[in-house]
Protein backbone atom coordinates (compact mmCIF):
# COMPACT_ATOMS: atom_id res chain seq x y z
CA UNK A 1 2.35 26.94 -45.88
CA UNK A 2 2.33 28.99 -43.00
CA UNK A 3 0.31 26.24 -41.00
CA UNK A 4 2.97 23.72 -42.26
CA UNK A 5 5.30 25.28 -40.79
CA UNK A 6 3.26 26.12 -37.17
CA UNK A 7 2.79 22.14 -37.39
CA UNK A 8 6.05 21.25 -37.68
CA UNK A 9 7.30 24.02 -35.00
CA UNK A 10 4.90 22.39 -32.87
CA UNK A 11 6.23 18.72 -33.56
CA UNK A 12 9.65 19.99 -32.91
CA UNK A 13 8.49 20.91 -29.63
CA UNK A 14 6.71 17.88 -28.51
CA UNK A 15 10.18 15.85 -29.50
CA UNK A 16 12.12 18.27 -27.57
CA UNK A 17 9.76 18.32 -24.39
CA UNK A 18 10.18 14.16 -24.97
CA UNK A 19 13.98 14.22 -25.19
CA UNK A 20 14.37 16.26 -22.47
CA UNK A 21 11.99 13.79 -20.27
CA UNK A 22 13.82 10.99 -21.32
CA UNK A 23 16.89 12.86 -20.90
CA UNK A 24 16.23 13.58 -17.34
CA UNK A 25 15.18 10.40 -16.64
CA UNK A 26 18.14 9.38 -17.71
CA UNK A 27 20.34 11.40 -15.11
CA UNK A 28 17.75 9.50 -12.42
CA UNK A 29 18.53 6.25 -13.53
CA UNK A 30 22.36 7.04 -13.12
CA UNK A 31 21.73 8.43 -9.24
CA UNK A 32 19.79 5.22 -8.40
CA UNK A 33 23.01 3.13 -9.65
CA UNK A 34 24.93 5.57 -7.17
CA UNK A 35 25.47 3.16 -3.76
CA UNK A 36 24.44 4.67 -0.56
CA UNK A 37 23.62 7.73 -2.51
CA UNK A 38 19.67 8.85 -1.91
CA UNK A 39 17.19 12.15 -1.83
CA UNK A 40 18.74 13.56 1.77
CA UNK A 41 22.51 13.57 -0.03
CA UNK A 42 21.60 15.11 -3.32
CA UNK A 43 19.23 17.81 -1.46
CA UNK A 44 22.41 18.74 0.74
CA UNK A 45 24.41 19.01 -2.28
CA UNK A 46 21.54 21.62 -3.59
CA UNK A 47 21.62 23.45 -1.19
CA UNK A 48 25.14 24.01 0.09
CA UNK A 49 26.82 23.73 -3.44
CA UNK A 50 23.77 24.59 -5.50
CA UNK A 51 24.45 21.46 -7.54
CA UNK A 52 21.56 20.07 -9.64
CA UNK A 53 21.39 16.29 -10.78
CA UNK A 54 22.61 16.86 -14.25
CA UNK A 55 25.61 19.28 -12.66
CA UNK A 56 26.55 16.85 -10.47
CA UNK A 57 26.70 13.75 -13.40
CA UNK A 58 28.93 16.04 -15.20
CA UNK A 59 31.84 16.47 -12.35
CA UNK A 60 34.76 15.14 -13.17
CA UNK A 61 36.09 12.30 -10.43
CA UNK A 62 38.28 15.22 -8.74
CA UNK A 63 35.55 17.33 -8.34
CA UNK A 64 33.39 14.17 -7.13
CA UNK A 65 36.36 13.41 -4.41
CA UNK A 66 35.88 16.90 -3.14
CA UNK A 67 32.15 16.75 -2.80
CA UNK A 68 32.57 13.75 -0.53
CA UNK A 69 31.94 10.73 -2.83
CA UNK A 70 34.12 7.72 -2.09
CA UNK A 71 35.67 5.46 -5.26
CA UNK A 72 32.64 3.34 -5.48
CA UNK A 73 30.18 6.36 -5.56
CA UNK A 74 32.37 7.92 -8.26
CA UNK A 75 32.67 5.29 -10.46
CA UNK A 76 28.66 4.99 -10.23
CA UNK A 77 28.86 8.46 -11.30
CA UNK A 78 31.32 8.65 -14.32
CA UNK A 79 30.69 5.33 -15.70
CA UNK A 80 27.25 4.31 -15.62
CA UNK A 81 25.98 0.88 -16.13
CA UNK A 82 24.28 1.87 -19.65
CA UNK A 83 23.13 -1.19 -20.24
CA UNK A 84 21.09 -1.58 -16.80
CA UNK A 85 19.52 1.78 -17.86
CA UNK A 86 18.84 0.52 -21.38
CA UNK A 87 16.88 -1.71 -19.93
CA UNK A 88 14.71 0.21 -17.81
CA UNK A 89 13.76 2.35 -20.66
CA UNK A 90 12.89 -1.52 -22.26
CA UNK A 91 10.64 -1.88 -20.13
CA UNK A 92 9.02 1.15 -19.67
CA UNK A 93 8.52 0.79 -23.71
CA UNK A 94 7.11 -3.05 -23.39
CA UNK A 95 3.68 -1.41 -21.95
CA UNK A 96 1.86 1.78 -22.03
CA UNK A 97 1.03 1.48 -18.48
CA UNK A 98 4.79 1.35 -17.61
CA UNK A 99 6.02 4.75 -15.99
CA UNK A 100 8.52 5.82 -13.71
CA UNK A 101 8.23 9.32 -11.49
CA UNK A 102 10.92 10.86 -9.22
CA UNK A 103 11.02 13.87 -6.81
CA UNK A 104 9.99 17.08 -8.33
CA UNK A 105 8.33 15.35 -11.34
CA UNK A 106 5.00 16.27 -11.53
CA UNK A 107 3.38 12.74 -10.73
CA UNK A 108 5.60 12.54 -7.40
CA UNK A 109 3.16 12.07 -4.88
CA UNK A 110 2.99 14.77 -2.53
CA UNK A 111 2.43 13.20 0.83
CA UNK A 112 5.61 10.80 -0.48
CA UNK A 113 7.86 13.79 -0.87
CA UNK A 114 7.24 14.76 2.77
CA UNK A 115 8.79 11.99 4.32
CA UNK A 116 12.38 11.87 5.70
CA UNK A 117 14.11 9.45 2.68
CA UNK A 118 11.61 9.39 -0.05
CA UNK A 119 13.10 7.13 -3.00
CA UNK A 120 14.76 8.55 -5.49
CA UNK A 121 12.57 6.73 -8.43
CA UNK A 122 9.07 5.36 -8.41
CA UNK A 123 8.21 2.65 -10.58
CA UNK A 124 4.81 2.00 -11.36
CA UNK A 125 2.59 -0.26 -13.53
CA UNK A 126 -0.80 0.63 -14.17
CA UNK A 127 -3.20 3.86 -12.90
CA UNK A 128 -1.43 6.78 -12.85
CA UNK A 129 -3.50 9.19 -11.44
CA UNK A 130 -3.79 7.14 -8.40
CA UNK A 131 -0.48 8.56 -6.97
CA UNK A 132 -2.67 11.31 -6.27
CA UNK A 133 -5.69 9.60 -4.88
CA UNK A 134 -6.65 9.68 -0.71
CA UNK A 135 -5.00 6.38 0.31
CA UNK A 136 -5.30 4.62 3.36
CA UNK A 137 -2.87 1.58 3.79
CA UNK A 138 -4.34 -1.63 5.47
CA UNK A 139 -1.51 -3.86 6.94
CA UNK A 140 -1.22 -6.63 8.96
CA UNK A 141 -0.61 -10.30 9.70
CA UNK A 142 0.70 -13.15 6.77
CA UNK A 143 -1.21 -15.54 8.72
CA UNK A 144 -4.22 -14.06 9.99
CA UNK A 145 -7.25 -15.96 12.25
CA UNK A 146 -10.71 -16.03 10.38
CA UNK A 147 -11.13 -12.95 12.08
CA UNK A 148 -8.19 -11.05 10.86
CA UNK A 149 -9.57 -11.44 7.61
CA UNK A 150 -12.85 -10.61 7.81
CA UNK A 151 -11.57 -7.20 9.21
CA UNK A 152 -8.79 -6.97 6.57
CA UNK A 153 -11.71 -6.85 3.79
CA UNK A 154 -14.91 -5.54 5.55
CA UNK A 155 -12.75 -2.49 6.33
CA UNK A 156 -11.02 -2.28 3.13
CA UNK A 157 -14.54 -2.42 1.33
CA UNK A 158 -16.19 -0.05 3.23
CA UNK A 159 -12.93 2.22 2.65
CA UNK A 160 -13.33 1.80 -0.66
CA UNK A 161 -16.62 2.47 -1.08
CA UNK A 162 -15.94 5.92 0.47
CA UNK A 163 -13.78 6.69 -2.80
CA UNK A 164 -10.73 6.08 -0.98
CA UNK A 165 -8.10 4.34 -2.48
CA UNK A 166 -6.59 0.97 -0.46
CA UNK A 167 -3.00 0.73 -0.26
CA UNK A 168 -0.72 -2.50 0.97
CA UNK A 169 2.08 -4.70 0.15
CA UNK A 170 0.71 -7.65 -1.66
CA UNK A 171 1.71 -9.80 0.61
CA UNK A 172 -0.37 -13.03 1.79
CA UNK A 173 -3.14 -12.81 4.71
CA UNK A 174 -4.31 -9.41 5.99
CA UNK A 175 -2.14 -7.26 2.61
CA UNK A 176 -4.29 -9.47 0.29
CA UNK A 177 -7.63 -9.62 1.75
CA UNK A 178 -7.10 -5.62 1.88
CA UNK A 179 -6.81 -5.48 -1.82
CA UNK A 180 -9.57 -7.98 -2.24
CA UNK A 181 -11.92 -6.17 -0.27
CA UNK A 182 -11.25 -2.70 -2.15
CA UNK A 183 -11.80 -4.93 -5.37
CA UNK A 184 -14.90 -6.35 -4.33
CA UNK A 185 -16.32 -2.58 -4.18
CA UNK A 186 -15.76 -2.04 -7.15
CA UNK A 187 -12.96 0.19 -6.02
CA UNK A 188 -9.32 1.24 -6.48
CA UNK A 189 -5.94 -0.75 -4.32
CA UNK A 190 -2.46 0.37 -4.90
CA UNK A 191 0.41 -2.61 -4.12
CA UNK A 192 3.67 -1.68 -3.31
CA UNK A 193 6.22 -4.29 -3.89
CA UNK A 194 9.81 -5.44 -2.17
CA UNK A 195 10.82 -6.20 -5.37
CA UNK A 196 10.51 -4.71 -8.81
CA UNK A 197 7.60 -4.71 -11.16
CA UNK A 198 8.79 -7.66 -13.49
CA UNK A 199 9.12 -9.89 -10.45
CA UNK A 200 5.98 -9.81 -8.71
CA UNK A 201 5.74 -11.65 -5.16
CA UNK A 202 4.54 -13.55 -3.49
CA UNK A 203 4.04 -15.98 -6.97
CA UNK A 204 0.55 -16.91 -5.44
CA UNK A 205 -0.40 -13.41 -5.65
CA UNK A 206 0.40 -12.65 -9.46
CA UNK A 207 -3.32 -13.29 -10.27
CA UNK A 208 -4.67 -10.61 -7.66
CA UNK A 209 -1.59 -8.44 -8.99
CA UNK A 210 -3.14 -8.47 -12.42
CA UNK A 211 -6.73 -8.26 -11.17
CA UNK A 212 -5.45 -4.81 -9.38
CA UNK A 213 -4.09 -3.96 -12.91
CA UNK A 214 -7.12 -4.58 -14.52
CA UNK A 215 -9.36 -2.85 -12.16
CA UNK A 216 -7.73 0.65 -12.14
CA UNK A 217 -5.35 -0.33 -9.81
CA UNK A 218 -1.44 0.21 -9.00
CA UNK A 219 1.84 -1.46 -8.45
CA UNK A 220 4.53 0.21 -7.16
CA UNK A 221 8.15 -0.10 -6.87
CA UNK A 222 11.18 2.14 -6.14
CA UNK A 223 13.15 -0.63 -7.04
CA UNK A 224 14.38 -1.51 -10.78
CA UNK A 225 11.87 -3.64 -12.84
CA UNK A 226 14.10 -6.82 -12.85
CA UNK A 227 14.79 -6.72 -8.96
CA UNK A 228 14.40 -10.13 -7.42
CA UNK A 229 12.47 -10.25 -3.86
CA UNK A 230 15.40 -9.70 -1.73
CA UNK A 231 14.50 -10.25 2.15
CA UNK A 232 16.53 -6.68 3.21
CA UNK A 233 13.99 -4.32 0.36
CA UNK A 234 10.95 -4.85 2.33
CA UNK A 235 11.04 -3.47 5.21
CA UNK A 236 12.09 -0.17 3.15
CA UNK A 237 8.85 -0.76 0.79
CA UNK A 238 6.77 -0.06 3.99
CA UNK A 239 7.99 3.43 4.76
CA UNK A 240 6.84 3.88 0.90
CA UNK A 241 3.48 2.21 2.32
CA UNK A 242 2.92 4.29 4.82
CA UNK A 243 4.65 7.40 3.23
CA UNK A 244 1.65 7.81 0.52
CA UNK A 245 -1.09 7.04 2.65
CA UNK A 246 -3.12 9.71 5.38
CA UNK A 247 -3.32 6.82 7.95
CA UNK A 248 -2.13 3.29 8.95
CA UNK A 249 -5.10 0.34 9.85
CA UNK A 250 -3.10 -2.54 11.65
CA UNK A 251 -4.99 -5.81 11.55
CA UNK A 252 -3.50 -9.05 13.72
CA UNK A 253 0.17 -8.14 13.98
CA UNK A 254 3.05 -9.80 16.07
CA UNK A 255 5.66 -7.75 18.14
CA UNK A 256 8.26 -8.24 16.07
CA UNK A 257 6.69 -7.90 11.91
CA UNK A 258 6.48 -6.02 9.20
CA UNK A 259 3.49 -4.19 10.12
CA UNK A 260 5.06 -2.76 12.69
CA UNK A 261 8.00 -1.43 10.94
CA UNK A 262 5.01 0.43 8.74
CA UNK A 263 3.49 1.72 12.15
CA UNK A 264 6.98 2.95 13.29
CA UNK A 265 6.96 4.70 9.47
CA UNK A 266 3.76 6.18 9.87
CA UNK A 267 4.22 7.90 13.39
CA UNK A 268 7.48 9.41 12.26
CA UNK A 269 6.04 10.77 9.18
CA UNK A 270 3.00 12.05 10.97
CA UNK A 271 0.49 10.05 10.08
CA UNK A 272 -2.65 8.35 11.91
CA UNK A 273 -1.98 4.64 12.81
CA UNK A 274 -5.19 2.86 13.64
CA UNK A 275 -4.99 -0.88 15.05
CA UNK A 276 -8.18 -3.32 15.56
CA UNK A 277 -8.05 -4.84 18.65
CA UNK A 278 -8.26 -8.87 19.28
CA UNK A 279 -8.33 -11.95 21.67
CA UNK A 280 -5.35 -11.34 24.14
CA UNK A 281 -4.48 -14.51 24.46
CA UNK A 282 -3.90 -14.57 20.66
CA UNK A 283 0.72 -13.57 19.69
CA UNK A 284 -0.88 -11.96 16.76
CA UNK A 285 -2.81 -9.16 18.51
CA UNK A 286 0.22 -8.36 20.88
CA UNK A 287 1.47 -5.81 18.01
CA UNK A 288 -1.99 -4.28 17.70
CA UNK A 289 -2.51 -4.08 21.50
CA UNK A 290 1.04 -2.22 22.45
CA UNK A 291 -0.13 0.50 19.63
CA UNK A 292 -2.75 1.54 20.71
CA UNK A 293 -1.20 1.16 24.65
CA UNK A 294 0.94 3.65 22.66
CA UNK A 295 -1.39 6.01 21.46
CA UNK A 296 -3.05 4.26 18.51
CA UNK A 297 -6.91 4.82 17.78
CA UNK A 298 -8.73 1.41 18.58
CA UNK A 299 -10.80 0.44 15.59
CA UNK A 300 -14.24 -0.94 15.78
CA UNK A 301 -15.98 0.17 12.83
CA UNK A 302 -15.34 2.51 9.74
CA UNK A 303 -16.56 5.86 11.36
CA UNK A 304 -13.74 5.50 14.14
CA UNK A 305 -11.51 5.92 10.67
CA UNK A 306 -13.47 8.68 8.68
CA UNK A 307 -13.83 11.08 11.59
CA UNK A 308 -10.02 11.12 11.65
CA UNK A 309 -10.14 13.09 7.98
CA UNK A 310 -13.24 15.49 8.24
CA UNK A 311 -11.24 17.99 6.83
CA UNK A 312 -10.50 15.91 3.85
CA UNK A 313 -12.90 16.89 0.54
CA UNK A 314 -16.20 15.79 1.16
CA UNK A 315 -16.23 14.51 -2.68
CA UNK A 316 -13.79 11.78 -1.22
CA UNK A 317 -15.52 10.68 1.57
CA UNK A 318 -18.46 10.09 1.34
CA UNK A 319 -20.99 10.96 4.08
CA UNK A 320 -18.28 10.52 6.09
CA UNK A 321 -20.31 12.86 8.82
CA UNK A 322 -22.89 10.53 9.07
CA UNK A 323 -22.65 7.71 11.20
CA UNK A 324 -22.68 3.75 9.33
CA UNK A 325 -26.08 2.62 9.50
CA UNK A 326 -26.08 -1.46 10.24
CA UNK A 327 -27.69 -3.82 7.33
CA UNK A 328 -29.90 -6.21 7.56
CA UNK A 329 -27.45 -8.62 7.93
CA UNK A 330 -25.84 -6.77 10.67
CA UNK A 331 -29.47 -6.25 12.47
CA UNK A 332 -29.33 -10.21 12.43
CA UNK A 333 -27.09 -10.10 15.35
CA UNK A 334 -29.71 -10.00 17.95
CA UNK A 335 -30.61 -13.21 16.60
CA UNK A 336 -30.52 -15.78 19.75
CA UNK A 337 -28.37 -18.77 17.50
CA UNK A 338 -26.23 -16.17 16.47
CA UNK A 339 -25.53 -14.67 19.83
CA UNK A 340 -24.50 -18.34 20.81
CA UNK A 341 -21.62 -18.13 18.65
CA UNK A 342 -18.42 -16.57 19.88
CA UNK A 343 -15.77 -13.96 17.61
CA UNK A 344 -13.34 -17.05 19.08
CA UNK A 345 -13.92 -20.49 17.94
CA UNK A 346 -17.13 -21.92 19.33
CA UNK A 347 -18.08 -25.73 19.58
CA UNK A 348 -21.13 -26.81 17.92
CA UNK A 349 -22.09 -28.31 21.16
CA UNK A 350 -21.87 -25.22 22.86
CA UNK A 351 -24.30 -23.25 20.15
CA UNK A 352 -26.84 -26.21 20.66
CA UNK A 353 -26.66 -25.71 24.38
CA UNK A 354 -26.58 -21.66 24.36
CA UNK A 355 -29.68 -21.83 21.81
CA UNK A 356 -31.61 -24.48 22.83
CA UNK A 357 -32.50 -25.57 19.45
CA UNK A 358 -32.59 -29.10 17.85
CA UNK A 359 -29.16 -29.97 16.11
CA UNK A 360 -30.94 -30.07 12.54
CA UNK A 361 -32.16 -26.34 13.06
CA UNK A 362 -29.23 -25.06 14.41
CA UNK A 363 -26.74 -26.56 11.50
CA UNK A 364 -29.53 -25.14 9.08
CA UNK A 365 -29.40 -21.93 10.84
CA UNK A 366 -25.53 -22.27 10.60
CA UNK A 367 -25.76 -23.21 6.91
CA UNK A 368 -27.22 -19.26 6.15
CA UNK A 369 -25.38 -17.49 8.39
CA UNK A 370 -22.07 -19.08 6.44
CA UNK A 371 -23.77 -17.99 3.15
CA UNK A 372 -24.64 -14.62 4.20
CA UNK A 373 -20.80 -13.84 6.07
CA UNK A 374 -22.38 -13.73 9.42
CA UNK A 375 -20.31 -17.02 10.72
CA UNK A 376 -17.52 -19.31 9.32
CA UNK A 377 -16.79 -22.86 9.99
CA UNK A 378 -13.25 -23.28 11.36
CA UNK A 379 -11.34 -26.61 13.00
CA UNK A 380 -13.31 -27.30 16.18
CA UNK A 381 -16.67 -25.39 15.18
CA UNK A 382 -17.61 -21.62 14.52
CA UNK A 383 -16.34 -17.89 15.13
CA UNK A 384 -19.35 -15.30 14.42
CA UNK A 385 -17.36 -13.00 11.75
CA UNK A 386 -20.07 -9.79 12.42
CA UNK A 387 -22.82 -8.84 14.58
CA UNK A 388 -22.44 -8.25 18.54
């Protein structure tokens, strides 16, 4: 009897510690709904009026006036949209990898709590306990050269393979080949979307999106689930982007883009940007080139990133002291056919006449390299991918 009762005491508390989640998640929901409302306003209110969330959801719309809040902002406040929030908790029931986190919630990443306007909700789909993991974010061009995104993925593998976790927006080129790259090693990626989790864009990246999903990865969101990929939310994902990660690795990237907004992110919330230099003549590498005019580290291999964290747990990165031994492949870059080819498209012609080998030798030759990522065929001949 007396265990009975211990049992049920102990039920009680498990529904209480659930109804009080849910209840508090709640009050969330209702700030998010709040326009122009976000962490920097309600952490004023805290500290000048000592007014927690669920004090401030029960002010009446004098005492709102008072604090500030114009009509709009106080009819967020005293009459919710309860359906909207009805159907956030939906779909946060539809599947058990459906969560959402806010500041001071235990999940909250850390590193995102740091930065100047960290969102007020976090929606995610899939591995939790990767908020938590040593992220690097990979960003860079939609439209990358050959080049681009070999270094997109290379990097991103070998980043990966060093237990740290790859995070990026999703987006076509450089974002995708970053998440590719981290799969390929067997490793984890982290998306972070411009829209919300039950509209994942692009469209031609829902497969990789559920690939990430079913390879220990995460999608994020501080936007609601049923958010539609409005232009204006994504260059407010990046400073999410760059706000979880310990550095910023900018691959092909115009003046005026996206990954440059995440750059901008990452040096005012104190973290490392990295950028991989390219062919000048190439618009793409102007945005890489003016960082690292700017201070940037210049990228040529992983070790130029790992040094950056030596102080980061050793159990993380792995050998990170040690410097990357080349493969065989790599070694292959003495190779005299290979040293015909140039990182910038190079005629076949030209190899023949660099080499000095018969044409059926050299497309043989050609042939292997493709197969073992050493060269790839491109309009108007070859660009050698790796190797000096």
């Amino acid at each position: 009897m007396a265990q009975d009762v211990r049992n049920s005491e102990q039920n009680d508390a498990i529904d209480n510690t659930a109804c009080h989640s849910q209840d508090e998640l709640r009050q969330w929901f209702i700030l998010d709904q709040i326009p122009d409302f976000g962490i920097g306003r309600l952490n004023k209110l805290q500290t000048h009026f000592n007014i927690s969330p669920s004090n401030l959801l029960n002010c009446n719309s004098s005492e709102l006036k008072d604090l500030g809040f114009n009509a709009a902002q106080v009819n967020a406040i005293v009459k919710p949209d309860m359906r909207q929030i009805e159907k956030e908790f939906a779909w946060l029931d539809a599947d058990q990898k459906h969560f959402a986190v806010y500041p001071g919630h235990p999940d909250f990443p850390e590193l995102l709590s740091e930065i100047a306007r960290p969102p007020l909700l976090l929606f995610g789909w899939g591995n939790k306990d990767l908020l938590k993991s040593t992220q690097i974010a990979v960003v860079g061009s939609r439209n990358p050269s050959q080049y681009g995104k070999n270094c997109g993925f290379e990097l991103a593998q070998q980043l990966a393979q060093q237990g740290v976790s790859i995070t990026s927006g999703l987006a076509m080129g450089v974002d995708a080949n970053a998440h590719q790259g981290a799969l390929s090693a067997g490793g984890r990626t982290i998306a972070v979307l411009g829209s919300g989790l039950n509209n994942l864009y692009p469209k031609r990246n829902i497969p990789l999106a559920h690939q990430i999903i079913q390879n220990q990865g995460l999608i994020l969101s501080e936007f609601r689930a049923h958010t539609k990929p409005l232009a204006h939310n994504f260059p407010r994902r990046n400073r999410i982007v760059s706000g979880l990660s310990l550095g910023v690795l900018v691959i092909e990237a115009a003046i005026r883009s996206g990954s440059l907004i995440t750059a901008k992110y990452a040096l005012e919330q104190n973290r490392e940007v990295f950028a991989i230099p390219g062919n000048i003549n190439n618009p793409l590498n102007e945005g890489a080139h003016l960082l690292i005019k700017q201070g940037a580290k210049l990228v040529s291999n992983l070790e130029d990133i790992l040094e950056e964290f030596q102080n980061v747990n050793s159990c993380v990165l792995k050998d990170s002291s040690k410097k990357c031994e080349k493969s065989v492949i790599q070694c292959l870059a003495t190779d005299k056919l290979l040293d015909s080819v140039d990182h910038d498209v190079t005629a076949l012609d030209v190899v023949i006449q660099r080499s000095k080998m018969p044409i059926e030798v050299v497309l043989a030759q050609l042939l292997e390299y493709e197969l073992r990522g050493l060269v790839a065929p491109v309009s108007g001949g070859y660009i050698k991918l790796r190797g000096k």
